[in-house]
N, C-alpha and C. Protein backbone atom coordinates (compact mmCIF):
# COMPACT_ATOMS: atom_id res chain seq x y z
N UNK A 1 65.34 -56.02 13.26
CA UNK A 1 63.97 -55.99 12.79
C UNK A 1 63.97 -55.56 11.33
N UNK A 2 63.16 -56.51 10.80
CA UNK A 2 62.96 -55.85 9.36
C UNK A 2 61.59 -56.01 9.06
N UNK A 3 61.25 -55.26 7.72
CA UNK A 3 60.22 -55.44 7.16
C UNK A 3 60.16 -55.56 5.52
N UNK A 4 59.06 -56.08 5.06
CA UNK A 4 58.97 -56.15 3.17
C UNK A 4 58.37 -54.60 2.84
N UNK A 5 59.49 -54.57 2.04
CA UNK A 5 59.22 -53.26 0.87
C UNK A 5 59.72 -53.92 -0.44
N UNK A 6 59.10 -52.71 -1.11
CA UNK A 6 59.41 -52.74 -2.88
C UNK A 6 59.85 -51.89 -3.00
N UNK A 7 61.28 -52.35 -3.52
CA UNK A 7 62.50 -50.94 -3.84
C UNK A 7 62.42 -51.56 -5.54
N UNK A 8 62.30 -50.27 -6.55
CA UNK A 8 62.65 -50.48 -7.72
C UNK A 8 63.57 -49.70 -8.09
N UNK A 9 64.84 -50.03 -9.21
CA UNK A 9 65.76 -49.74 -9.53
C UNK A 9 65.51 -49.04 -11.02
N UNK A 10 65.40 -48.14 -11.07
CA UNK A 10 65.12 -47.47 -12.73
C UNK A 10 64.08 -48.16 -12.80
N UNK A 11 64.00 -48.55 -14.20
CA UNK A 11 62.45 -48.99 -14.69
C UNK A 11 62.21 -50.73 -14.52
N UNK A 12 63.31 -51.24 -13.53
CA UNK A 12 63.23 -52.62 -13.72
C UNK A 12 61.89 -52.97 -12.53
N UNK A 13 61.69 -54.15 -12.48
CA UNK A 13 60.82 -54.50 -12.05
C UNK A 13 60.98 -54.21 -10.36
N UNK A 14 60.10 -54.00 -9.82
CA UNK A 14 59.86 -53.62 -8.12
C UNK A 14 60.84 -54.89 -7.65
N UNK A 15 61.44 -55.27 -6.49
CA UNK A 15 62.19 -56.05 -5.80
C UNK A 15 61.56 -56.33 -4.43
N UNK A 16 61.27 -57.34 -4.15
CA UNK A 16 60.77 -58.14 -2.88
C UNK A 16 62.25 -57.30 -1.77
N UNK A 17 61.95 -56.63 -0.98
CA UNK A 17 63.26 -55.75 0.09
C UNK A 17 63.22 -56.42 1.19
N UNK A 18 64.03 -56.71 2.38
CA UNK A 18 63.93 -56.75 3.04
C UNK A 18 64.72 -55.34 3.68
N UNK A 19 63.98 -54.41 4.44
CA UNK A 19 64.31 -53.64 4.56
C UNK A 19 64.62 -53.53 6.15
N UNK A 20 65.61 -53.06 6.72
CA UNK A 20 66.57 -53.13 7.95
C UNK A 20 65.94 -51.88 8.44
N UNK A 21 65.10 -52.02 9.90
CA UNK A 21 64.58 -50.72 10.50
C UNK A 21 65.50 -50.41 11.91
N UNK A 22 65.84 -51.18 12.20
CA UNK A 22 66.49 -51.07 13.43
C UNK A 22 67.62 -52.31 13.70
N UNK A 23 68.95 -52.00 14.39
CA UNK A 23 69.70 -52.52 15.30
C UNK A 23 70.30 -51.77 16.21
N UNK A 24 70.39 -52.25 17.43
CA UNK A 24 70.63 -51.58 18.38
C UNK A 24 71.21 -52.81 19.41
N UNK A 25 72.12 -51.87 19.57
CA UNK A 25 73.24 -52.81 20.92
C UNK A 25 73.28 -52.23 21.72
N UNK A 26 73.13 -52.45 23.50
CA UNK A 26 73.04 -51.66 24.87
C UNK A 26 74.87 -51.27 24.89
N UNK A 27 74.41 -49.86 25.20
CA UNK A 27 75.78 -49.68 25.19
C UNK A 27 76.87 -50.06 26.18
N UNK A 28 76.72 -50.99 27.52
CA UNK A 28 77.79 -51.45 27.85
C UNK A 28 77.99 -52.73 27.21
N UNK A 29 76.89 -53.46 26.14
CA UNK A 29 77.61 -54.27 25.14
C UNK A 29 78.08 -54.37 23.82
N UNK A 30 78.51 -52.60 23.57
CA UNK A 30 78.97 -52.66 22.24
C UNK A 30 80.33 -52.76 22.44
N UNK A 31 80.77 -53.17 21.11
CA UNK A 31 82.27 -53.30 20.77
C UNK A 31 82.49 -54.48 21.37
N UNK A 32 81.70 -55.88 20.92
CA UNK A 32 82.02 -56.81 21.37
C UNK A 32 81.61 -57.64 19.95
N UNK A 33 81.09 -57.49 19.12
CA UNK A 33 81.08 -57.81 17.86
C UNK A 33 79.38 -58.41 17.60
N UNK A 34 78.57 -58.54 18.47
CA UNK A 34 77.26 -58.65 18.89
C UNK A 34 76.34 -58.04 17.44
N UNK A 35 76.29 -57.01 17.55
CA UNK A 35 75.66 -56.60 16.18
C UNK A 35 76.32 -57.01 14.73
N UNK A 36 77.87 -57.09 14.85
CA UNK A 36 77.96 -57.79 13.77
C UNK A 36 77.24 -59.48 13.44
N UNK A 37 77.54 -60.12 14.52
CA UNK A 37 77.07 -61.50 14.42
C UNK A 37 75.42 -61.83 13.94
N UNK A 38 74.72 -60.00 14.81
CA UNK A 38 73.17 -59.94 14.11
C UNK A 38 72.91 -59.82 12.83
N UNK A 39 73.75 -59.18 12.24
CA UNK A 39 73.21 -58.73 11.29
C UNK A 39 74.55 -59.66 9.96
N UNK A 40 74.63 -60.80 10.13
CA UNK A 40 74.95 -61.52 9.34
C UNK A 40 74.24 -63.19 9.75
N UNK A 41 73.54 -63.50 10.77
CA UNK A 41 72.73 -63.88 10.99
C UNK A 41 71.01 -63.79 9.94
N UNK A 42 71.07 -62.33 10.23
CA UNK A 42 69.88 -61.59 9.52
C UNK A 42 70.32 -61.75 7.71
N UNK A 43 71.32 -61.79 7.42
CA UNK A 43 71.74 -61.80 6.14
C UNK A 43 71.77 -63.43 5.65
N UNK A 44 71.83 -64.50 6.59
CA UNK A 44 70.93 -65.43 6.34
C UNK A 44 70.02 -65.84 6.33
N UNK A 45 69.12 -65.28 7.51
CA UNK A 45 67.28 -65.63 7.11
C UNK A 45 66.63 -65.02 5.84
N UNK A 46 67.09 -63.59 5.37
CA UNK A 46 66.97 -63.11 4.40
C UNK A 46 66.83 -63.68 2.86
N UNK A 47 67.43 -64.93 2.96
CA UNK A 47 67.82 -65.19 1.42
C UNK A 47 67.03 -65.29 0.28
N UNK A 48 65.79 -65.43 0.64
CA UNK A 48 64.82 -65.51 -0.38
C UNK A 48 63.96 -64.12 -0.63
N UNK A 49 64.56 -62.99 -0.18
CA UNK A 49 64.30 -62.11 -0.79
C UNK A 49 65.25 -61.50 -1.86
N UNK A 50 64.50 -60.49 -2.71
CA UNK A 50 65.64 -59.73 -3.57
C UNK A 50 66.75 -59.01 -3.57
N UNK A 51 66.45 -58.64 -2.26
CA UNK A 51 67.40 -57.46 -2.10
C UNK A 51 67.18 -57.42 -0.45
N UNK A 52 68.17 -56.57 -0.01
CA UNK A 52 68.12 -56.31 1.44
C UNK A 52 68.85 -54.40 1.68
N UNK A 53 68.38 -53.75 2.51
CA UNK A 53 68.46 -52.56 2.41
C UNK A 53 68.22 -52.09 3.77
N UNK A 54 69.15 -51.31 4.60
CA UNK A 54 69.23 -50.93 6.02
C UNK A 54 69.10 -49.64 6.00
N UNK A 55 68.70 -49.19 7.16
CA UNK A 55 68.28 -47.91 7.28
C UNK A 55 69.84 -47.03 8.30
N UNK A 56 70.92 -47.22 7.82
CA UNK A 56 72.38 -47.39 8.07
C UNK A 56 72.71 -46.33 9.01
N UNK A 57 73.13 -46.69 10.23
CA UNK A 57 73.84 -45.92 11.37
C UNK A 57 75.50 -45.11 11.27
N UNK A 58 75.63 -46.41 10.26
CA UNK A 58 76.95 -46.12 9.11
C UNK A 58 77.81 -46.46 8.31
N UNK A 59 77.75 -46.16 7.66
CA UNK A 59 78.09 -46.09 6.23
C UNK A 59 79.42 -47.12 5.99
N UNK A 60 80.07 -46.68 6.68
CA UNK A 60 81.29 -47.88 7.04
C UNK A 60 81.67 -49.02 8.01
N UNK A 61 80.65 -48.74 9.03
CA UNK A 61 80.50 -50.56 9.75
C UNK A 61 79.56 -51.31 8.42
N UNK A 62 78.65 -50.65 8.04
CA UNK A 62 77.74 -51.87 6.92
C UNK A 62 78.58 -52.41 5.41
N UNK A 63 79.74 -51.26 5.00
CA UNK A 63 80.34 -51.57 4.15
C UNK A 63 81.44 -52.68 4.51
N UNK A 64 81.72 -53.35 5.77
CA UNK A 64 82.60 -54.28 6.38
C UNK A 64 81.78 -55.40 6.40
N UNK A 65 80.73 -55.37 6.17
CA UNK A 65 79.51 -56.48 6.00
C UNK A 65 78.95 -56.78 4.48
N UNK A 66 80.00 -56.02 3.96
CA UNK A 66 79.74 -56.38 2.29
C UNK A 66 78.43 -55.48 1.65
N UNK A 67 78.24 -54.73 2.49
CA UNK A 67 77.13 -53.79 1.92
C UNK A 67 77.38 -52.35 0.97
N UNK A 68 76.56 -51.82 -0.07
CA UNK A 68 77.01 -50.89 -1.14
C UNK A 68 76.27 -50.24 -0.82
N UNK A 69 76.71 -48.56 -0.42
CA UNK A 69 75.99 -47.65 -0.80
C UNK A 69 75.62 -47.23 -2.01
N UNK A 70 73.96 -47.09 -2.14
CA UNK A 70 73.58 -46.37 -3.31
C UNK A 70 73.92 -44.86 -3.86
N UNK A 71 74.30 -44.69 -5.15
CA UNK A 71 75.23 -43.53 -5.35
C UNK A 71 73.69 -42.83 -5.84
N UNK A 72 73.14 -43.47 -7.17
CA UNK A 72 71.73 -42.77 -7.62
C UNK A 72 71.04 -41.83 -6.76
N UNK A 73 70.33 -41.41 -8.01
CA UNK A 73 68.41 -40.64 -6.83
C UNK A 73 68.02 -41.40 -6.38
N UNK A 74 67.09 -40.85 -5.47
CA UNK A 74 66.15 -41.87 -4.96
C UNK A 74 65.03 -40.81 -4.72
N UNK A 75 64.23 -41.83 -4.63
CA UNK A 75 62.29 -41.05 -5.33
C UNK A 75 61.23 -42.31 -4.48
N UNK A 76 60.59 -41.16 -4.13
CA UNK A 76 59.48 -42.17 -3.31
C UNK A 76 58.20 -42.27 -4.57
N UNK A 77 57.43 -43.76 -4.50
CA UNK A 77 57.11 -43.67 -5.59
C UNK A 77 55.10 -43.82 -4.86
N UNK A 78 53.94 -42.67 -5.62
CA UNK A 78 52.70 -42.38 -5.07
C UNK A 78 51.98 -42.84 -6.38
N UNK A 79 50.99 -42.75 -5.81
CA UNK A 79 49.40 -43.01 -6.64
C UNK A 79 49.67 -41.97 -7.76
N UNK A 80 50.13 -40.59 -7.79
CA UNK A 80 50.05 -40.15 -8.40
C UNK A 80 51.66 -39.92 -9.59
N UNK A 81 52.35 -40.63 -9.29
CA UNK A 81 53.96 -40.76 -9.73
C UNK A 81 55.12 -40.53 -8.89
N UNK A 82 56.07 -40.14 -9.39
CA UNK A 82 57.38 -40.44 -8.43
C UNK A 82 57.58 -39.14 -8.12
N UNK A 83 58.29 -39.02 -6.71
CA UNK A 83 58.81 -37.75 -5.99
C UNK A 83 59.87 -38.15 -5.81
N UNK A 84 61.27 -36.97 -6.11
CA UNK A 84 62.62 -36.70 -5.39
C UNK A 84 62.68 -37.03 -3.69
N UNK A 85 63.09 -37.41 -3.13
CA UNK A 85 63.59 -37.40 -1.93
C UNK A 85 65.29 -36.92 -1.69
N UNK A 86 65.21 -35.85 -0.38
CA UNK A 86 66.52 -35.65 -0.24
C UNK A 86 67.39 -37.18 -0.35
N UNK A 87 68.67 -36.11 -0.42
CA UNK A 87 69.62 -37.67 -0.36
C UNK A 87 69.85 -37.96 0.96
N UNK A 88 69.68 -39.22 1.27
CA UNK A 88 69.79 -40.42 2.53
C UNK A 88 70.92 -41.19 1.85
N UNK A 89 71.08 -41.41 2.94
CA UNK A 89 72.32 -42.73 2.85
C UNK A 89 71.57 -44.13 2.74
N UNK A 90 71.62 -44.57 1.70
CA UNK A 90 70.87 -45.86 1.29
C UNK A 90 71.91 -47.13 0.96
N UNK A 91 71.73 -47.90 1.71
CA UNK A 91 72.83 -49.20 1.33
C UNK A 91 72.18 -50.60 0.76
N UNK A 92 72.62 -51.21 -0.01
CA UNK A 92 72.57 -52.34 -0.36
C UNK A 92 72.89 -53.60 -0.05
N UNK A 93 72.44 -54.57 0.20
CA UNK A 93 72.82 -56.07 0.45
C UNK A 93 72.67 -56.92 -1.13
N UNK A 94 73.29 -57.31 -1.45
CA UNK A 94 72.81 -58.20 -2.79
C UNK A 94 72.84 -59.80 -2.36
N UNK A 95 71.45 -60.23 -2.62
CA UNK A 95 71.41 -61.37 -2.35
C UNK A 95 70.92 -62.53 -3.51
N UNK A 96 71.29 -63.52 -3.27
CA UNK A 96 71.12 -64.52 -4.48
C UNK A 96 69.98 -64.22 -5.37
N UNK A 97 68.55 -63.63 -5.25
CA UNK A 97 67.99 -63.31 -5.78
C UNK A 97 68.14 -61.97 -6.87
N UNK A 98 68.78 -61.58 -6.12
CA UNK A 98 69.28 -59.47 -6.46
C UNK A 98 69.76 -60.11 -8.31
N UNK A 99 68.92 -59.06 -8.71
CA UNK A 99 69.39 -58.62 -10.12
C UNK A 99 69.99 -57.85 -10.55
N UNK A 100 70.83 -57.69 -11.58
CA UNK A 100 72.03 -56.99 -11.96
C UNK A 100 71.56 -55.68 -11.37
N UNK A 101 72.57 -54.86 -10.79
CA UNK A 101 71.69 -53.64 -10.88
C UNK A 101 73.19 -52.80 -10.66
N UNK A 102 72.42 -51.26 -11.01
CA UNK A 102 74.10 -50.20 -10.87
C UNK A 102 73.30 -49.26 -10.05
N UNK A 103 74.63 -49.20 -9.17
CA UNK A 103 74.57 -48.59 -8.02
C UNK A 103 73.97 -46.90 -8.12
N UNK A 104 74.36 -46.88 -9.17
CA UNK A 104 73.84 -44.80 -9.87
C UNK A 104 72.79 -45.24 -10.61
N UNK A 105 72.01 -45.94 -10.79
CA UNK A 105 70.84 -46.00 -11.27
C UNK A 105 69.99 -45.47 -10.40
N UNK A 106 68.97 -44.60 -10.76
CA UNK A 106 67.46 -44.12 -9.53
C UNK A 106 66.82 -45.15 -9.23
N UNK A 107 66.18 -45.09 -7.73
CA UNK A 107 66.26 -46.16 -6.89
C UNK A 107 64.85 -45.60 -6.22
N UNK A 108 63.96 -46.36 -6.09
CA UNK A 108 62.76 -46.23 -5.72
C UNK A 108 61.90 -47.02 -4.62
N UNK A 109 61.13 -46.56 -3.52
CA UNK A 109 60.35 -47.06 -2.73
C UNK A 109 59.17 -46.48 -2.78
N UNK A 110 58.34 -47.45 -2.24
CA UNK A 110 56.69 -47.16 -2.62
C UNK A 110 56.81 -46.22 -1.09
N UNK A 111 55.57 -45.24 -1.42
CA UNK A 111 55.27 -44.38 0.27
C UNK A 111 54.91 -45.35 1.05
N UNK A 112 55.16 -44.16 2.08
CA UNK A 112 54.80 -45.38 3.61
C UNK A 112 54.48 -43.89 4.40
N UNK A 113 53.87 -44.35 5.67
CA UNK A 113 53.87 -42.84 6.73
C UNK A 113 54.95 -42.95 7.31
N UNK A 114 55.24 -41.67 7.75
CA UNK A 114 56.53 -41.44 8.67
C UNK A 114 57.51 -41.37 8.10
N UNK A 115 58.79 -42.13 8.16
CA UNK A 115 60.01 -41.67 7.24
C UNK A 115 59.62 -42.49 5.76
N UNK A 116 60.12 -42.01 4.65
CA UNK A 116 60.00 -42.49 3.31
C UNK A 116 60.93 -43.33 3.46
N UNK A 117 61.99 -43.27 3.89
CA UNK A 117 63.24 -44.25 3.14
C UNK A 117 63.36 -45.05 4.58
């Protein structure tokens, strides 16, 4: 499952996200490669967004899927300007759209209720 957010990278322009809320495999069918096949599946319907960004279970099954953790801040961004957010583990997908971007650059999402990132 995903949804559209706007993740901006420093001062560049906001990015069309597809942002990764959930995968989940029943556990007498994990370790059968099932979620991998989802979520490179999902990394093709995706393509016409900017960027793609999971809400990561971990850090090193998503990096086997070609995904970058973000090293930067990250700041939720309000009506009234930007807030720090603790550090989360934030990963990256770069997709044909994705613009240059560095990974230690501050990294931004608009609020939402419930979890920020």
């Amino acid at each position: 499952m995903w949804v559209d957010r706007w993740l901006q990278a420093d001062n560049n322009q906001p990015m069309r996200t597809a942002y990764i809320e959930m995968v989940a495999t029943e556990k007498i069918s994990r370790r059968r490669g099932l979620a991998t096949a989802i979520m490179k599946r999902v990394a093709d319907e995706i393509q016409d967004f900017d960027l793609a960004t999971p809400s990561p279970f971990s850090v090193a099954y998503y990096e086997r899927l070609d995904w970058q953790l973000w090293h930067g801040p990250l700041f939720i961004r309000t009506d009234s300007g930007v807030i720090p957010t603790p550090r989360e583990e934030v990963m990256i997908l770069r997709l044909p759209r994705t613009p240059n971007l560095n990974i230690n650059d501050p990294l931004s999402a608009e609020w939402r209720e419930g979890e920020l990132w």
